[in-house]
PDB file of N, CA and C in Angstrom:
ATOM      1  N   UNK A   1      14.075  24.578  -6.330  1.00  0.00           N
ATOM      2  CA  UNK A   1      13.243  23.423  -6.044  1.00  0.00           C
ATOM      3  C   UNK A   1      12.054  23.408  -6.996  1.00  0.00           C
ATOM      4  N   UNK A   2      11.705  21.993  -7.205  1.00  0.00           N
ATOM      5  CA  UNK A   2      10.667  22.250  -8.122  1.00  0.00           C
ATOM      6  C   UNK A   2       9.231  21.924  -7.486  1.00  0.00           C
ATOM      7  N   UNK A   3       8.178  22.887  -8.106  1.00  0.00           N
ATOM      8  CA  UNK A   3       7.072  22.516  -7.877  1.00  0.00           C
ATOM      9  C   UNK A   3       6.001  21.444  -7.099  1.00  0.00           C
ATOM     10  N   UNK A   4       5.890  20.824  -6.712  1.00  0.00           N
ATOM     11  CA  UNK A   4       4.976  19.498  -6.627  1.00  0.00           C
ATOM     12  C   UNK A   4       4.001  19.164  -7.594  1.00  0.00           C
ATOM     13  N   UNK A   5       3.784  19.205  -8.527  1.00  0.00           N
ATOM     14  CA  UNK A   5       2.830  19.105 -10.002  1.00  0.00           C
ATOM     15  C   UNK A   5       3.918  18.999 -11.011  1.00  0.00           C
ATOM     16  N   UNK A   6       4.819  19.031 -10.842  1.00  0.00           N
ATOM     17  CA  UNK A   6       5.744  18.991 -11.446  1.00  0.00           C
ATOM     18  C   UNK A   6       6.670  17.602 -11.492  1.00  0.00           C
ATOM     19  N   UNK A   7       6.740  17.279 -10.258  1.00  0.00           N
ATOM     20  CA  UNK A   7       7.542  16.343  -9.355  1.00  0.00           C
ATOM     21  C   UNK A   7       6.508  15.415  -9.676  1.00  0.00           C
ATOM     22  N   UNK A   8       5.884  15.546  -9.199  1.00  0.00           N
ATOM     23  CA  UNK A   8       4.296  14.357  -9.631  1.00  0.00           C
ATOM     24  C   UNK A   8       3.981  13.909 -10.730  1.00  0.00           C
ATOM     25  N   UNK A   9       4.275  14.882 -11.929  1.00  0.00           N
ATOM     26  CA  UNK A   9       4.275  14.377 -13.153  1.00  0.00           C
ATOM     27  C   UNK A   9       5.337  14.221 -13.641  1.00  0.00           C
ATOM     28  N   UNK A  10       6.742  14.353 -12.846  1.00  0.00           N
ATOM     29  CA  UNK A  10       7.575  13.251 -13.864  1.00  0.00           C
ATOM     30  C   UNK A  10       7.578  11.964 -13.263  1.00  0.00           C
ATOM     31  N   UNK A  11       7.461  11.804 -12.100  1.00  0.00           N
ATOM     32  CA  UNK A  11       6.899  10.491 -11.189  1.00  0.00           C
ATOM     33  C   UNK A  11       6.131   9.748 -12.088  1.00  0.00           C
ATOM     34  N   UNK A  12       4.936  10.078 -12.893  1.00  0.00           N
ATOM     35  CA  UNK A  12       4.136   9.569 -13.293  1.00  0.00           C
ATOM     36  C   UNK A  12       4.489   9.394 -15.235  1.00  0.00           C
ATOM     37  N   UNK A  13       5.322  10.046 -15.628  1.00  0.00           N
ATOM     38  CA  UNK A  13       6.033   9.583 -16.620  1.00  0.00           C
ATOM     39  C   UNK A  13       7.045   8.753 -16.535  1.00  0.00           C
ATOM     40  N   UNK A  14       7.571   8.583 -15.634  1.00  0.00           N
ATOM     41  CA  UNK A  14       8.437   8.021 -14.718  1.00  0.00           C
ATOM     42  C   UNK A  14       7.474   6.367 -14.741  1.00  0.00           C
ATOM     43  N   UNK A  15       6.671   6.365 -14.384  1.00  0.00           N
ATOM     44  CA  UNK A  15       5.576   4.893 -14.134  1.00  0.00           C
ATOM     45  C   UNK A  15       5.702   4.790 -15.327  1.00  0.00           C
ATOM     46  N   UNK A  16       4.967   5.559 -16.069  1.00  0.00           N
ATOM     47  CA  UNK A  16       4.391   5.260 -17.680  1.00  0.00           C
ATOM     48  C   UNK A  16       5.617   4.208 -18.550  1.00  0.00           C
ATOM     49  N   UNK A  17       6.976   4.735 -18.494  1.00  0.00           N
ATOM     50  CA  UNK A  17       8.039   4.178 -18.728  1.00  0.00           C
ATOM     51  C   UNK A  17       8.387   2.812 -18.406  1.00  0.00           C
ATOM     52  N   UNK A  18       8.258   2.772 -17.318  1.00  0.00           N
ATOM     53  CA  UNK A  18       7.898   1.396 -16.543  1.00  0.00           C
ATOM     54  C   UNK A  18       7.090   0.537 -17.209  1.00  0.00           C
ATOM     55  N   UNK A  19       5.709   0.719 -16.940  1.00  0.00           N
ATOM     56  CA  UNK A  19       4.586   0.327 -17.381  1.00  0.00           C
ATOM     57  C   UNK A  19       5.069  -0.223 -18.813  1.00  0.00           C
ATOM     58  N   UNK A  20       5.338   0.657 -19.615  1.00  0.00           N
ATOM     59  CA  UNK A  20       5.411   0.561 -21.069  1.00  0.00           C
ATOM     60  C   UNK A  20       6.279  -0.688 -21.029  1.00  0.00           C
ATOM     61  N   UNK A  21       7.604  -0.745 -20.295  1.00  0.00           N
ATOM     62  CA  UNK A  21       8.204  -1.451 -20.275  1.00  0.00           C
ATOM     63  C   UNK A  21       7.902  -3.257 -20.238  1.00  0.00           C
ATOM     64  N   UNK A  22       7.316  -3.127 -19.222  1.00  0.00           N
ATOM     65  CA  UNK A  22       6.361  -4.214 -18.638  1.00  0.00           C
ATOM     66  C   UNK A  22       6.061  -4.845 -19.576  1.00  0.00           C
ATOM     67  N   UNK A  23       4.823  -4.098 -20.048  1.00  0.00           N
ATOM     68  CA  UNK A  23       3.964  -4.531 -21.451  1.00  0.00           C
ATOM     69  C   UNK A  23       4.847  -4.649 -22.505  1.00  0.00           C
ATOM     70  N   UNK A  24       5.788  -4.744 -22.896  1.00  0.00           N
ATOM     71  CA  UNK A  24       6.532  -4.837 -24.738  1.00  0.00           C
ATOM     72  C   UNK A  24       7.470  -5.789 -23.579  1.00  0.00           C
ATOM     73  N   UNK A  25       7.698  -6.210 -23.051  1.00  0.00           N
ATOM     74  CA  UNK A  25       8.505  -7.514 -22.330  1.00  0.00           C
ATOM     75  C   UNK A  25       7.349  -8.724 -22.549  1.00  0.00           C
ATOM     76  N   UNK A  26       6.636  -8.125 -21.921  1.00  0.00           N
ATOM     77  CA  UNK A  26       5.335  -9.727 -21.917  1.00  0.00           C
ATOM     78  C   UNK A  26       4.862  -9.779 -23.474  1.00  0.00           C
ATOM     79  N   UNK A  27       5.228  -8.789 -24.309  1.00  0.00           N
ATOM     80  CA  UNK A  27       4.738  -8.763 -25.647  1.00  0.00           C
ATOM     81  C   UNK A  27       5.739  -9.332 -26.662  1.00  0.00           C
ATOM     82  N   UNK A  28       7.306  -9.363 -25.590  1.00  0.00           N
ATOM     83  CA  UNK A  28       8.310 -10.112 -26.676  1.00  0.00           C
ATOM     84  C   UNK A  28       8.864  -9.068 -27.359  1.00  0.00           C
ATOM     85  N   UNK A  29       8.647  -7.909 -27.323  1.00  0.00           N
ATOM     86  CA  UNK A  29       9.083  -6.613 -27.901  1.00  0.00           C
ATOM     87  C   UNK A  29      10.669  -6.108 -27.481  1.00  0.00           C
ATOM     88  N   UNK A  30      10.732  -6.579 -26.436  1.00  0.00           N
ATOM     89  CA  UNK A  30      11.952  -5.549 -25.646  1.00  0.00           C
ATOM     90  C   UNK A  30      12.297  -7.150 -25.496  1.00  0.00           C
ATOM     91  N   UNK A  31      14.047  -6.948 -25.438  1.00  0.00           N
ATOM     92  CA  UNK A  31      14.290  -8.367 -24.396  1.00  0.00           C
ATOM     93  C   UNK A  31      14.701  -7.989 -22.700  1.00  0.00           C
ATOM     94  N   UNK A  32      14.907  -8.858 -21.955  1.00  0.00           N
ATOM     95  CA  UNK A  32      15.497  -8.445 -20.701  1.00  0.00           C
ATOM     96  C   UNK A  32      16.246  -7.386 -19.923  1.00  0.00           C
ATOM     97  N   UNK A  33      17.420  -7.930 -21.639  1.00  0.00           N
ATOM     98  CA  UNK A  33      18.145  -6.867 -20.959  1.00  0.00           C
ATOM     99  C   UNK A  33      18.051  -5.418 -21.045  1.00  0.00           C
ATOM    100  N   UNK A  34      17.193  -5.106 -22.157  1.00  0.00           N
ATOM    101  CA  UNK A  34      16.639  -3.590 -22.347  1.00  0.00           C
ATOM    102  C   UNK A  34      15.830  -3.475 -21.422  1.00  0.00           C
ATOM    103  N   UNK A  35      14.527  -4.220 -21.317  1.00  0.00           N
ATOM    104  CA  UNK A  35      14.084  -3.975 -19.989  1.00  0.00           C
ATOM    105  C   UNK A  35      14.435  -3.822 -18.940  1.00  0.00           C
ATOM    106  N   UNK A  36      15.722  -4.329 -18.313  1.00  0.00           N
ATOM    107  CA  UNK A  36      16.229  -3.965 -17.200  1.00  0.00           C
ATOM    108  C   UNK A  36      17.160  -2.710 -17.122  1.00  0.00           C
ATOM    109  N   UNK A  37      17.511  -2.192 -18.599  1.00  0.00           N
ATOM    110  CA  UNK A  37      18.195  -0.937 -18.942  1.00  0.00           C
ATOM    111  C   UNK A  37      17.180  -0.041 -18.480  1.00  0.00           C
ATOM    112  N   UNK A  38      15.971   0.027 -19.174  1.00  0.00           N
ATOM    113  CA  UNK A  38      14.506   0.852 -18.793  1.00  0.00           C
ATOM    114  C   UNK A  38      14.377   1.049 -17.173  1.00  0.00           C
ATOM    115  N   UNK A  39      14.292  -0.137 -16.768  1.00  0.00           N
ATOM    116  CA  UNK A  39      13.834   0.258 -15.285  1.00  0.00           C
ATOM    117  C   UNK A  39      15.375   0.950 -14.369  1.00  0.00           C
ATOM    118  N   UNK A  40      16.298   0.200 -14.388  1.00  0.00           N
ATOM    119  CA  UNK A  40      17.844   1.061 -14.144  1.00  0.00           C
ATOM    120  C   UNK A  40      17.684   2.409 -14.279  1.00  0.00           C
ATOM    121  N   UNK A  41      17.592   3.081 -15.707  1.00  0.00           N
ATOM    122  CA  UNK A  41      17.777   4.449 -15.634  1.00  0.00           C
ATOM    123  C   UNK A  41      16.749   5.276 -15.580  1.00  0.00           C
ATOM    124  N   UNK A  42      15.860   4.988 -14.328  1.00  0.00           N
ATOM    125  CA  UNK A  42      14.450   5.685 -13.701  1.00  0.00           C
ATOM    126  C   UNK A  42      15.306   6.227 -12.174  1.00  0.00           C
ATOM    127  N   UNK A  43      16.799   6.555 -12.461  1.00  0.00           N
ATOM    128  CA  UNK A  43      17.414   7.585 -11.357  1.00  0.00           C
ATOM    129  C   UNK A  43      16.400   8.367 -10.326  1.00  0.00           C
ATOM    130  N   UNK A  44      15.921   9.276 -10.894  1.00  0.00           N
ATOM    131  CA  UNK A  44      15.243  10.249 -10.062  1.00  0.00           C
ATOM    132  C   UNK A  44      13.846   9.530  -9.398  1.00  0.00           C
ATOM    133  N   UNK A  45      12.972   8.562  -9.893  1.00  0.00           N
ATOM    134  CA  UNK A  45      12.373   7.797  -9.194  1.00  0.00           C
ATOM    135  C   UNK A  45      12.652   7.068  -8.038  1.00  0.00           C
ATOM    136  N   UNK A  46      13.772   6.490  -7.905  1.00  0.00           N
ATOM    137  CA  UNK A  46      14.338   5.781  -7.091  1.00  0.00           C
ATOM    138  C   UNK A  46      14.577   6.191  -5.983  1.00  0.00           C
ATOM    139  N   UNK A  47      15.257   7.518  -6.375  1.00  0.00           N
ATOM    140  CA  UNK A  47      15.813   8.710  -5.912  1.00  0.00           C
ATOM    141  C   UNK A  47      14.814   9.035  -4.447  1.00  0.00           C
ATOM    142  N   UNK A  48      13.411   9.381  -5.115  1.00  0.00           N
ATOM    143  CA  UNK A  48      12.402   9.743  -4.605  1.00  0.00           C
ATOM    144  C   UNK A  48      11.472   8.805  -3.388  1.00  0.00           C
ATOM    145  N   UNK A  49      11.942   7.438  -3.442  1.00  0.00           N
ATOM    146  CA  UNK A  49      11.484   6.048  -3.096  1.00  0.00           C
ATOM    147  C   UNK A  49      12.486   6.333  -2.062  1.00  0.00           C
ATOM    148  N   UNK A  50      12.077   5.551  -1.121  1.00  0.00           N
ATOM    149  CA  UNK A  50      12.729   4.859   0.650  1.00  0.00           C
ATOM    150  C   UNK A  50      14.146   3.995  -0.056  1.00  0.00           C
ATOM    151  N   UNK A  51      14.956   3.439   0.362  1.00  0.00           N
ATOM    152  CA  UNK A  51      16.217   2.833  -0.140  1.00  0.00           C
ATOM    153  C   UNK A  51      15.474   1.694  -0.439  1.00  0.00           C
ATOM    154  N   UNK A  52      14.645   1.096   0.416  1.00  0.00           N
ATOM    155  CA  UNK A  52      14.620  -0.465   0.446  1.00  0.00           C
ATOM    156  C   UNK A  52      14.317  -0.353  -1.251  1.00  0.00           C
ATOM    157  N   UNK A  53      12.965   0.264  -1.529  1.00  0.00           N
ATOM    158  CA  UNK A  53      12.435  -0.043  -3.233  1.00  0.00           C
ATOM    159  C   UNK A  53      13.697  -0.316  -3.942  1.00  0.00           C
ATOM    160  N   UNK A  54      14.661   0.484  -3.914  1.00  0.00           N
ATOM    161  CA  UNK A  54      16.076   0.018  -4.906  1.00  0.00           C
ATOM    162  C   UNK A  54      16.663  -0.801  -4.751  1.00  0.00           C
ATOM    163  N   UNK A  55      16.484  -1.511  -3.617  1.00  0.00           N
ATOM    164  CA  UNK A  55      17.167  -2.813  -2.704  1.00  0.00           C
ATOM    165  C   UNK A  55      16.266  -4.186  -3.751  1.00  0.00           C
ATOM    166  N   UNK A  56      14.918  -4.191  -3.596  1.00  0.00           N
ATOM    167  CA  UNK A  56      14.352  -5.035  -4.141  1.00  0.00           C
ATOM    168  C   UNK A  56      14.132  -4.925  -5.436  1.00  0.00           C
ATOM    169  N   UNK A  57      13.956  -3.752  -6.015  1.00  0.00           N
ATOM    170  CA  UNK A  57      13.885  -3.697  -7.318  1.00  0.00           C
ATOM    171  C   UNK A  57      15.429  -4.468  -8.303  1.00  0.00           C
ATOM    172  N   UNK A  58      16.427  -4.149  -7.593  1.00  0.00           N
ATOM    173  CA  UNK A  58      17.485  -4.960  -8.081  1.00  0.00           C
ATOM    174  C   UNK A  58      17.324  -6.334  -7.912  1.00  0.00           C
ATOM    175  N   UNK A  59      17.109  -6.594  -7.062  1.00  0.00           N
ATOM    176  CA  UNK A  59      17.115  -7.902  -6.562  1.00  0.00           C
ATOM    177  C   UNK A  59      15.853  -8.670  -7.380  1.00  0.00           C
ATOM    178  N   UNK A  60      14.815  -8.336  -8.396  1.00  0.00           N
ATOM    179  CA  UNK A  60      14.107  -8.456  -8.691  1.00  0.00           C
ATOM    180  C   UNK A  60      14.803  -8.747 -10.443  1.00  0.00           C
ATOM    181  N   UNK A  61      15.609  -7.717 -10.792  1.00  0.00           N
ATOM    182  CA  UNK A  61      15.861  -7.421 -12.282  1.00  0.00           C
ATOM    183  C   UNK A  61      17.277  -8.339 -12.224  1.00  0.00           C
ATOM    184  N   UNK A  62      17.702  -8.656 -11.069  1.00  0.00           N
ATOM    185  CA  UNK A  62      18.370  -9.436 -11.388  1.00  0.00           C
ATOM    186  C   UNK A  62      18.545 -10.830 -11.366  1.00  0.00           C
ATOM    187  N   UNK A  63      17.221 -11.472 -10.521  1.00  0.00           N
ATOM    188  CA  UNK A  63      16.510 -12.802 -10.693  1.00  0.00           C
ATOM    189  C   UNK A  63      16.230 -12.441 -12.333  1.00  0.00           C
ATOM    190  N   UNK A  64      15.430 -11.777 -12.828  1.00  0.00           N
ATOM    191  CA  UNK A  64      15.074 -11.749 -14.031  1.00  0.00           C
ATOM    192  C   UNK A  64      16.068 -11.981 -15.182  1.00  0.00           C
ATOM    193  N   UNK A  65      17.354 -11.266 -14.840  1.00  0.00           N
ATOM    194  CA  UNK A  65      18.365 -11.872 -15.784  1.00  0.00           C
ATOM    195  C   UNK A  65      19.039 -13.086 -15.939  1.00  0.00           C
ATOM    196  N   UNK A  66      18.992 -13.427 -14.650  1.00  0.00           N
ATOM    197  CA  UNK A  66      19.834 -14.767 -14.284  1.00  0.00           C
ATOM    198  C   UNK A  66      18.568 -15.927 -14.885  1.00  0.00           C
ATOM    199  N   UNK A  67      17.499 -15.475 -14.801  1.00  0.00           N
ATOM    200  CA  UNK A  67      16.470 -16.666 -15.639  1.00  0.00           C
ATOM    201  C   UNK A  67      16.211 -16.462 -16.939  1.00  0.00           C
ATOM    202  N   UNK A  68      16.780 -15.404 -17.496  1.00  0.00           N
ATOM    203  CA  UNK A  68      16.706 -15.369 -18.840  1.00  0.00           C
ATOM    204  C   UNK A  68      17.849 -16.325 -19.162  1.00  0.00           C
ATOM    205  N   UNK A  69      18.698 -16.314 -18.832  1.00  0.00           N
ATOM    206  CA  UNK A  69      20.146 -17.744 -19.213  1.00  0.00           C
ATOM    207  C   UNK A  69      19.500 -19.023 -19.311  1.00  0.00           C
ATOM    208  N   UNK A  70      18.579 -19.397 -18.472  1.00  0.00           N
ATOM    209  CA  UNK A  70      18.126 -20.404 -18.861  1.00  0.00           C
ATOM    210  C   UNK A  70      16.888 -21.319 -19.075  1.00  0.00           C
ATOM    211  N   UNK A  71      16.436 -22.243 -19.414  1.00  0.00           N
ATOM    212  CA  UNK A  71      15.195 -22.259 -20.136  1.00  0.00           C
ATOM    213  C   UNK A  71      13.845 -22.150 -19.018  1.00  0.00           C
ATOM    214  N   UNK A  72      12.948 -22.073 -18.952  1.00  0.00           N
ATOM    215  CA  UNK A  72      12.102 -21.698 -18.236  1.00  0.00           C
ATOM    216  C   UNK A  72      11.691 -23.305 -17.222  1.00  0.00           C
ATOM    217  N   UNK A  73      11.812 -24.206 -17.860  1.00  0.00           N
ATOM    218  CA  UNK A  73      11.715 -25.886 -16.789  1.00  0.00           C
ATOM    219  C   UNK A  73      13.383 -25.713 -16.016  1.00  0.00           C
ATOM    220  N   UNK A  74      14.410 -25.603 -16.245  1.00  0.00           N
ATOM    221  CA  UNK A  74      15.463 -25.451 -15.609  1.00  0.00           C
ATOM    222  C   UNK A  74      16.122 -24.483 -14.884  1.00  0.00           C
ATOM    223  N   UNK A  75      14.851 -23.423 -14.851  1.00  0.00           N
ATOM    224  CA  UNK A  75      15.551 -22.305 -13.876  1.00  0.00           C
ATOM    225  C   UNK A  75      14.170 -21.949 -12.626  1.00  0.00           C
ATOM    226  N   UNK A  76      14.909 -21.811 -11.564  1.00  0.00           N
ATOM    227  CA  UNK A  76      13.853 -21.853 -10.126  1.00  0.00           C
ATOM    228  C   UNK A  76      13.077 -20.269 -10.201  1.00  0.00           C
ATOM    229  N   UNK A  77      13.737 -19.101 -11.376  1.00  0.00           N
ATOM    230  CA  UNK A  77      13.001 -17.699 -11.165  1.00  0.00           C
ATOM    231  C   UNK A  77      11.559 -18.007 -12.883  1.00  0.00           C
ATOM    232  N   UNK A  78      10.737 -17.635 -12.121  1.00  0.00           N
ATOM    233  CA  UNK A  78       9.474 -17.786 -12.751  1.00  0.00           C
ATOM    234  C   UNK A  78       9.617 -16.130 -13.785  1.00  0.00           C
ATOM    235  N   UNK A  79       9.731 -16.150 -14.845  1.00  0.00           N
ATOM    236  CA  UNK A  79       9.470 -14.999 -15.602  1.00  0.00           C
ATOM    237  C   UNK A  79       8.039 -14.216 -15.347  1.00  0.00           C
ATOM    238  N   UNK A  80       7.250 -14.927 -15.712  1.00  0.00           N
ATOM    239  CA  UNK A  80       5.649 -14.793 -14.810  1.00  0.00           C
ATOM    240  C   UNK A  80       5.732 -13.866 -13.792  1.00  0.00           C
ATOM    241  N   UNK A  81       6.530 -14.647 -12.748  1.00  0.00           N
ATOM    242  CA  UNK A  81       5.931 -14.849 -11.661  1.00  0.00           C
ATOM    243  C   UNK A  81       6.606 -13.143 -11.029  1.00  0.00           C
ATOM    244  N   UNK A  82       8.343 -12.889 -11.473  1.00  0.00           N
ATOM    245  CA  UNK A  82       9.062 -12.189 -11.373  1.00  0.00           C
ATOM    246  C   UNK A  82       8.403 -10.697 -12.083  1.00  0.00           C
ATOM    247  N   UNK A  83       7.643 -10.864 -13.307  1.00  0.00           N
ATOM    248  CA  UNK A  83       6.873 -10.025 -13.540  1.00  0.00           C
ATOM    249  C   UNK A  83       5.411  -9.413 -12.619  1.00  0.00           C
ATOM    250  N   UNK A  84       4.977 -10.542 -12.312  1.00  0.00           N
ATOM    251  CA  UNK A  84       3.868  -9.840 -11.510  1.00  0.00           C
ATOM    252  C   UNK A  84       4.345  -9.025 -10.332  1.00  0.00           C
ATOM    253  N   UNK A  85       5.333 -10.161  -9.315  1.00  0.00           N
ATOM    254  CA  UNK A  85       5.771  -9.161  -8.576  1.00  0.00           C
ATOM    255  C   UNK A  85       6.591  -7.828  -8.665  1.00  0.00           C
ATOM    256  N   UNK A  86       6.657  -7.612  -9.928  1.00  0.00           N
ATOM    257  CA  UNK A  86       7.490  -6.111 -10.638  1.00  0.00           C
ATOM    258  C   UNK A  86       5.831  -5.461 -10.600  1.00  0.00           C
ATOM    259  N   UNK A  87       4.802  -5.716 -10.877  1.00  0.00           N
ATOM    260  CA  UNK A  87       3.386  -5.273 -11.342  1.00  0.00           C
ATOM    261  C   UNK A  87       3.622  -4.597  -9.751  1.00  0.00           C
ATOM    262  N   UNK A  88       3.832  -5.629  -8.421  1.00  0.00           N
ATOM    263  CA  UNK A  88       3.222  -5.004  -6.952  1.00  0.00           C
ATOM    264  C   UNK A  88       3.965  -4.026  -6.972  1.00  0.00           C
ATOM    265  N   UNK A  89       5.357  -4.253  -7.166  1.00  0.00           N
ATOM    266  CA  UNK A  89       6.649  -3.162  -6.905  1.00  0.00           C
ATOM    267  C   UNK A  89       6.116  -1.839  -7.148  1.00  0.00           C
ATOM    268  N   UNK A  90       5.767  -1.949  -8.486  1.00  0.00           N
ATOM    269  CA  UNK A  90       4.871  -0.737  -9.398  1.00  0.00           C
ATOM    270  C   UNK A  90       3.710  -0.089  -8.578  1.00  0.00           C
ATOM    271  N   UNK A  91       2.812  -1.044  -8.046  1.00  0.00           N
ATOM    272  CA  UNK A  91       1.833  -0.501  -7.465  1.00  0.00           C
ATOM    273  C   UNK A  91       2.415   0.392  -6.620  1.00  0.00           C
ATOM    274  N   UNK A  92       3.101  -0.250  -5.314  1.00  0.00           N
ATOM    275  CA  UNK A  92       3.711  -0.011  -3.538  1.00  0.00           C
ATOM    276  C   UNK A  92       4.483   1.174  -4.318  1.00  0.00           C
ATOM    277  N   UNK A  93       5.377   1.770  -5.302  1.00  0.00           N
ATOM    278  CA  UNK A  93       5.897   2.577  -5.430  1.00  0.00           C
ATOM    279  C   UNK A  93       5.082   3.703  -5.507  1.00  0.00           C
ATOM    280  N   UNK A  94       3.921   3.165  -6.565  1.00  0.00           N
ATOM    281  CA  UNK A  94       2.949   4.846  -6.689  1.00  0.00           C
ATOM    282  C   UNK A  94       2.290   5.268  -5.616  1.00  0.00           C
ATOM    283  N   UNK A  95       1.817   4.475  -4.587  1.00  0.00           N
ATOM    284  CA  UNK A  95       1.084   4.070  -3.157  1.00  0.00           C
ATOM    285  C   UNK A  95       1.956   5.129  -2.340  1.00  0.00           C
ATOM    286  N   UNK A  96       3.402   5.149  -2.751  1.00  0.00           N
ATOM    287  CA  UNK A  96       4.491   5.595  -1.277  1.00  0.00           C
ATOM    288  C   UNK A  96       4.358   7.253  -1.907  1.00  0.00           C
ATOM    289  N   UNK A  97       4.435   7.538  -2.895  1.00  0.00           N
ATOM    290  CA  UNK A  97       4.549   8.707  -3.625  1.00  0.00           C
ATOM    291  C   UNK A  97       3.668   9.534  -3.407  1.00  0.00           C
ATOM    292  N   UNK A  98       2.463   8.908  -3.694  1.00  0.00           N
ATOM    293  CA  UNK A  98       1.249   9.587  -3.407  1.00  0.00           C
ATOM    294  C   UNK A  98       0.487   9.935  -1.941  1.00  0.00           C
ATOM    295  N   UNK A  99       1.448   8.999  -1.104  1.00  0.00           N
ATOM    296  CA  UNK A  99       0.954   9.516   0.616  1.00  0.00           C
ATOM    297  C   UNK A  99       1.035  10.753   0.609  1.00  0.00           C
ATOM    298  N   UNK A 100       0.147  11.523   1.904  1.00  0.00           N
ATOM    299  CA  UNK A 100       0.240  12.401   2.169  1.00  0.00           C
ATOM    300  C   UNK A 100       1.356  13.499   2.762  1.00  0.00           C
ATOM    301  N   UNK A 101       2.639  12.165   2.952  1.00  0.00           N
ATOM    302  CA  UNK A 101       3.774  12.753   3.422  1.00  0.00           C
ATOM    303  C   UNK A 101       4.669  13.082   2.572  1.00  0.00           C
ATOM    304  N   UNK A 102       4.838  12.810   1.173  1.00  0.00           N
ATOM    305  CA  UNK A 102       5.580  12.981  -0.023  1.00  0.00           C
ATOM    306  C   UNK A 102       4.753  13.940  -0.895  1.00  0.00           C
TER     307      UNK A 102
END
């Protein structure tokens, strides 16, 4: 078993990845679908998270793909909007990690 300082800091490289992600998407850097490759293979994060986070986090990356098909006036998922709420996801994930019960 490993450590807890350990666990905590790949958790938190684990964010950073994320994060990074985030930012070079809104920067036009990454497209979608790499971004959604990025957040996908954060296994052991997920891992670490209650089921639901993986429940919505899909459900999140995959509004995001389905509005990348089409132009931003003709599709009902807000890129914006789908991003910020990836920003809360982000938050509520580090929030659950960092309780006193994990």
């Amino acid at each position: 078993m490993k450590p807890a300082s350990t666990i905590h800091t790949m958790h938190d490289q684990a964010f950073s990845r994320l994060q990074d992600a985030m930012q070079a998407l809104r920067q036009s850097r990454i497209s979608i679908a790499d971004f959604c490759r990025v957040w996908r293979n954060e296994n052991a994060l997920l891992q670490a998270l209650p089921a639901r986070f993986a429940t919505v986090m899909e459900d999140l990356l995959g509004r995001l793909e389905a509005g990348s098909l089409f132009t931003e006036e003709s599709c009902s998922f807000s890129q914006i909007d789908l991003l910020a709420t990836l920003d809360t996801w982000l938050d509520k994930a580090q929030q659950t990690l960092r309780s006193p019960s994990n």
